[in-house]
Protein backbone atom coordinates (compact mmCIF):
# COMPACT_ATOMS: atom_id res chain seq x y z
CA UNK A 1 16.38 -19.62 25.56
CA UNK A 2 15.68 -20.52 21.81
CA UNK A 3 18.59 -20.27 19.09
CA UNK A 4 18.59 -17.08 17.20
CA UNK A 5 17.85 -19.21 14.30
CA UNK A 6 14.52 -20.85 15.58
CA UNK A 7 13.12 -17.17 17.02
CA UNK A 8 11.26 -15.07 15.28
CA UNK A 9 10.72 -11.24 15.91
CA UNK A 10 7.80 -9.72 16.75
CA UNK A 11 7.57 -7.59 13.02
CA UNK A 12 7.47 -3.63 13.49
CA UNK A 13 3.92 -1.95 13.99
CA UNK A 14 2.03 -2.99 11.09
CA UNK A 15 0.05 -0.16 10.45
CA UNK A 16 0.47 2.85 7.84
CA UNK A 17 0.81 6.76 8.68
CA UNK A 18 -2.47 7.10 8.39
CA UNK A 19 -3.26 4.91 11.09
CA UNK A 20 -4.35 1.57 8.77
CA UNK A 21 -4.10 -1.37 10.41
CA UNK A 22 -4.82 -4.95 10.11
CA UNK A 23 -8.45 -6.70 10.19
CA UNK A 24 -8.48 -9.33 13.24
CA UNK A 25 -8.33 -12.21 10.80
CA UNK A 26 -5.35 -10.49 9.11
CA UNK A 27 -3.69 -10.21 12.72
CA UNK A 28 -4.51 -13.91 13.49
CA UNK A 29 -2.85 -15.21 10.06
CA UNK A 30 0.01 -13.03 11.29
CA UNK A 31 0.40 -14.63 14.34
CA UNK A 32 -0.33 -17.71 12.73
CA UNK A 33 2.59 -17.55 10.30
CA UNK A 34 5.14 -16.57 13.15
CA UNK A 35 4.18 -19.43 15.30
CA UNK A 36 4.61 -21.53 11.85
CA UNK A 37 8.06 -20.19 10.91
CA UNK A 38 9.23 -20.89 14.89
CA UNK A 39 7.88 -23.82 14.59
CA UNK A 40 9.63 -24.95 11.80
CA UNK A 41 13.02 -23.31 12.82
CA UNK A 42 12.81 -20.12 9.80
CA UNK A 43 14.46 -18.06 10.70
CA UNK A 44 11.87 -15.25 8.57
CA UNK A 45 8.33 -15.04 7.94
CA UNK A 46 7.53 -16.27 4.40
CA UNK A 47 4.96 -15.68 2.20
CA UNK A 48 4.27 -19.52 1.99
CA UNK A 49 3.89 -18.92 5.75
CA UNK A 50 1.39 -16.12 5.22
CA UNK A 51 -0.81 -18.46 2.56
CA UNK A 52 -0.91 -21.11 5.24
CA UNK A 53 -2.00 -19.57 7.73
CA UNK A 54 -4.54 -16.79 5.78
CA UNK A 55 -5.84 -20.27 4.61
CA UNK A 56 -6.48 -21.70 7.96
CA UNK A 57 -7.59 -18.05 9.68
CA UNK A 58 -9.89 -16.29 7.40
CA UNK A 59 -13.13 -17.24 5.84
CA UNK A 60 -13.31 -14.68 3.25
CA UNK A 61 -9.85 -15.80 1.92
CA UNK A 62 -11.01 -19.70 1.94
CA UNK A 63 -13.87 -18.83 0.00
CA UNK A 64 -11.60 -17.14 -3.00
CA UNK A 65 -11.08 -20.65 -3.49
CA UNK A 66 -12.88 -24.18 -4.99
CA UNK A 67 -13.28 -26.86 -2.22
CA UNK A 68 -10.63 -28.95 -4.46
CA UNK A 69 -8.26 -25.91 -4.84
CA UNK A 70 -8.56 -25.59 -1.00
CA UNK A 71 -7.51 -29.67 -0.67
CA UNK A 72 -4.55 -29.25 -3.32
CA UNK A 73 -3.09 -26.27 -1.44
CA UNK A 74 -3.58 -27.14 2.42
CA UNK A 75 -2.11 -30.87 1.43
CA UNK A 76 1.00 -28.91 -0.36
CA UNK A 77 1.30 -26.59 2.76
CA UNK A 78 1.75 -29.70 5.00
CA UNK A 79 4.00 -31.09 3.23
CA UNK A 80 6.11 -27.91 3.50
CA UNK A 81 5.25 -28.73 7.45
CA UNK A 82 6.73 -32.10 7.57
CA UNK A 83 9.32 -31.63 4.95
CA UNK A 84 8.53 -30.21 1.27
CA UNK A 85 10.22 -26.85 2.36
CA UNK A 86 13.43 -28.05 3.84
CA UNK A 87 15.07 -27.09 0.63
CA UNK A 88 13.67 -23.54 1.73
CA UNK A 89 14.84 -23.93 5.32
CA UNK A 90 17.13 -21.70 6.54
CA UNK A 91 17.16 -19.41 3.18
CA UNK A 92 15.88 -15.99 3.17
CA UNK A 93 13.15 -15.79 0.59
CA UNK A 94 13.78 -12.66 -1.57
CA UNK A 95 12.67 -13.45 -4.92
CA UNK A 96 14.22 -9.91 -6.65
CA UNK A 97 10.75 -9.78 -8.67
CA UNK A 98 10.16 -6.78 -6.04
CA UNK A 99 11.02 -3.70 -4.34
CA UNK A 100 12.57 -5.01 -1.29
CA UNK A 101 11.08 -3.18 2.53
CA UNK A 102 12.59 -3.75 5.53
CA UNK A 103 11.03 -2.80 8.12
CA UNK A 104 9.70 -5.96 9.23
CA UNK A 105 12.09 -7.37 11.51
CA UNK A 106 11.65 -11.08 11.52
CA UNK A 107 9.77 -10.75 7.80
CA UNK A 108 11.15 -12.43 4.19
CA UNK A 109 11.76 -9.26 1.97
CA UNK A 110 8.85 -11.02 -0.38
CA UNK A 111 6.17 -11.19 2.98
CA UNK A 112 7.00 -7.66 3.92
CA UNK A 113 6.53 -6.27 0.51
CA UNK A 114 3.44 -8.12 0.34
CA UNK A 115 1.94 -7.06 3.47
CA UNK A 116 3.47 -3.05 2.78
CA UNK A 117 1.20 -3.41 -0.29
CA UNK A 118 -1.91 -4.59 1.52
CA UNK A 119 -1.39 -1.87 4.17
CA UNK A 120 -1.11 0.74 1.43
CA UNK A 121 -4.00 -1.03 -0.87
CA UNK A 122 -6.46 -0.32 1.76
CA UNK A 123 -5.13 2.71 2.72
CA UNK A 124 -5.71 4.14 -1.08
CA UNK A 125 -9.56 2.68 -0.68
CA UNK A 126 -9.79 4.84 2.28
CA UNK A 127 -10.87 1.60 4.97
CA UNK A 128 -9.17 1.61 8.35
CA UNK A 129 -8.24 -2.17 8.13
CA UNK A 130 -6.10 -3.98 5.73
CA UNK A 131 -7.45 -7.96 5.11
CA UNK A 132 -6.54 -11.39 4.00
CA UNK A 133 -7.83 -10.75 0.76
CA UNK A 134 -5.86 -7.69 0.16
CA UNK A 135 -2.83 -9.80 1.31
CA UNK A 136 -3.79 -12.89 -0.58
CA UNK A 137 -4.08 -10.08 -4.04
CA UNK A 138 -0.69 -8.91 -2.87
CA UNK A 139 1.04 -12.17 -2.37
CA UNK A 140 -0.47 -12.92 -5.61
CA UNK A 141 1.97 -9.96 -7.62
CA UNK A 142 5.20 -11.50 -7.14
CA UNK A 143 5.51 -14.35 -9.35
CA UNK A 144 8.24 -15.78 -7.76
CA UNK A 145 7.43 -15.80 -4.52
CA UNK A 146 6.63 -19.15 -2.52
CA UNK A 147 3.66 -18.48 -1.82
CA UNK A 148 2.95 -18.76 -5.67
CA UNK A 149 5.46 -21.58 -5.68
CA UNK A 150 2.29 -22.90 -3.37
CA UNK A 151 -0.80 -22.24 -5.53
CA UNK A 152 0.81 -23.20 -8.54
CA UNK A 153 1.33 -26.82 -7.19
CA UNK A 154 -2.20 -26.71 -6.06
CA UNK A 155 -3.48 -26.02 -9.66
CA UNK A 156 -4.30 -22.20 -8.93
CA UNK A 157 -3.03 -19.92 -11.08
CA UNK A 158 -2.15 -16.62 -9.66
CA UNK A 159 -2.83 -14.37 -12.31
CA UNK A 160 -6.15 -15.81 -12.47
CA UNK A 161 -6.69 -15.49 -9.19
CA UNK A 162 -5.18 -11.41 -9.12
CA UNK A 163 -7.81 -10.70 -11.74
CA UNK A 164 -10.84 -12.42 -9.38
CA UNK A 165 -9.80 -11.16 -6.52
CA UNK A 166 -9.27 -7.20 -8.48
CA UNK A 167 -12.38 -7.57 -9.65
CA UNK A 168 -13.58 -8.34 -5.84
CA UNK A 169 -12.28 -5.75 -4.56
CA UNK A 170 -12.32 -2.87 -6.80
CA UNK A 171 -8.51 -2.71 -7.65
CA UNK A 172 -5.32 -4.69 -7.08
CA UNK A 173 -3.04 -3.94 -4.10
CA UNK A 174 0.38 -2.69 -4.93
């Protein structure tokens, strides 16, 4: 039976009232980032988590990005993997730059904001499925998060990339 540190719960029913739920390569960095933070003994979901594995999962989400941006951040993201995050390991990432929801069980404060406002970004556009770039935009709106931490090592700057991916899409999340 795995420590209650290394396990990570399955997070509530992500879905809104209104029956939005998540595209299947939103669900697949989802699972992606829980196998991650087991993995790697968090004890939490992270954004950073959520970058990685949006990164590895969905296309559209890859191609918000330059081929070099791409090699910067998956080469920072591994060396989370084997070692850049231990200084994160075992904290709870709440960065206080945002309104705090918990109802994810098993979810940083700063992941479940960002995937409440992805849930609720494509619930306000009126489509039945929230995506990776609506979580990538979200991720993108709290500047202190890790998974900004991330593209700001990799030479992406997130405001930049808000206003691109805005524009994309019609509106940020949020």
């Amino acid at each position: 039976m795995p420590s209650p540190a290394r396990s990570t719960p399955h997070p509530g029913p992500l879905c809104t009232d209104r029956g939005v739920q998540l595209s299947a390569e939103l669900t697949s960095a989802v699972a992606g980032a829980r196998r991650r933070a087991a993995r790697t003994g968090d004890g939490q979901i992270d954004t950073a988590h959520l970058l990685h594995s949006l990164l590895e999962s969905d296309p559209a989400v890859r191609d918000a990005f330059s081929g070099a941006e791409m090699s910067r951040l998956l080469g920072y993201l591994v060396q989370r993997s084997i070692g850049y995050g231990l200084r994160w390991a075992g904290a709870v990432e709440d960065s206080g730059a945002v309104p705090v929801v918990r109802e994810y069980a098993g979810w940083s404060p700063a992941a479940a904001t960002a995937m409440t406002a992805a849930l609720a970004w494509a619930e306000r556009r009126g489509v039945p499925r929230a995506s990776g770039l609506g979580l990538l935009a979200a991720l993108t709106g709290d500047p202190e998060c890790r998974a900004v931490e991330v593209l700001r090592r990799g030479g992406v700057e997130p405001e930049v990339l808000a206003r691109r991916l805005a524009d994309q899409a019609g509106g940020a999340p949020g």
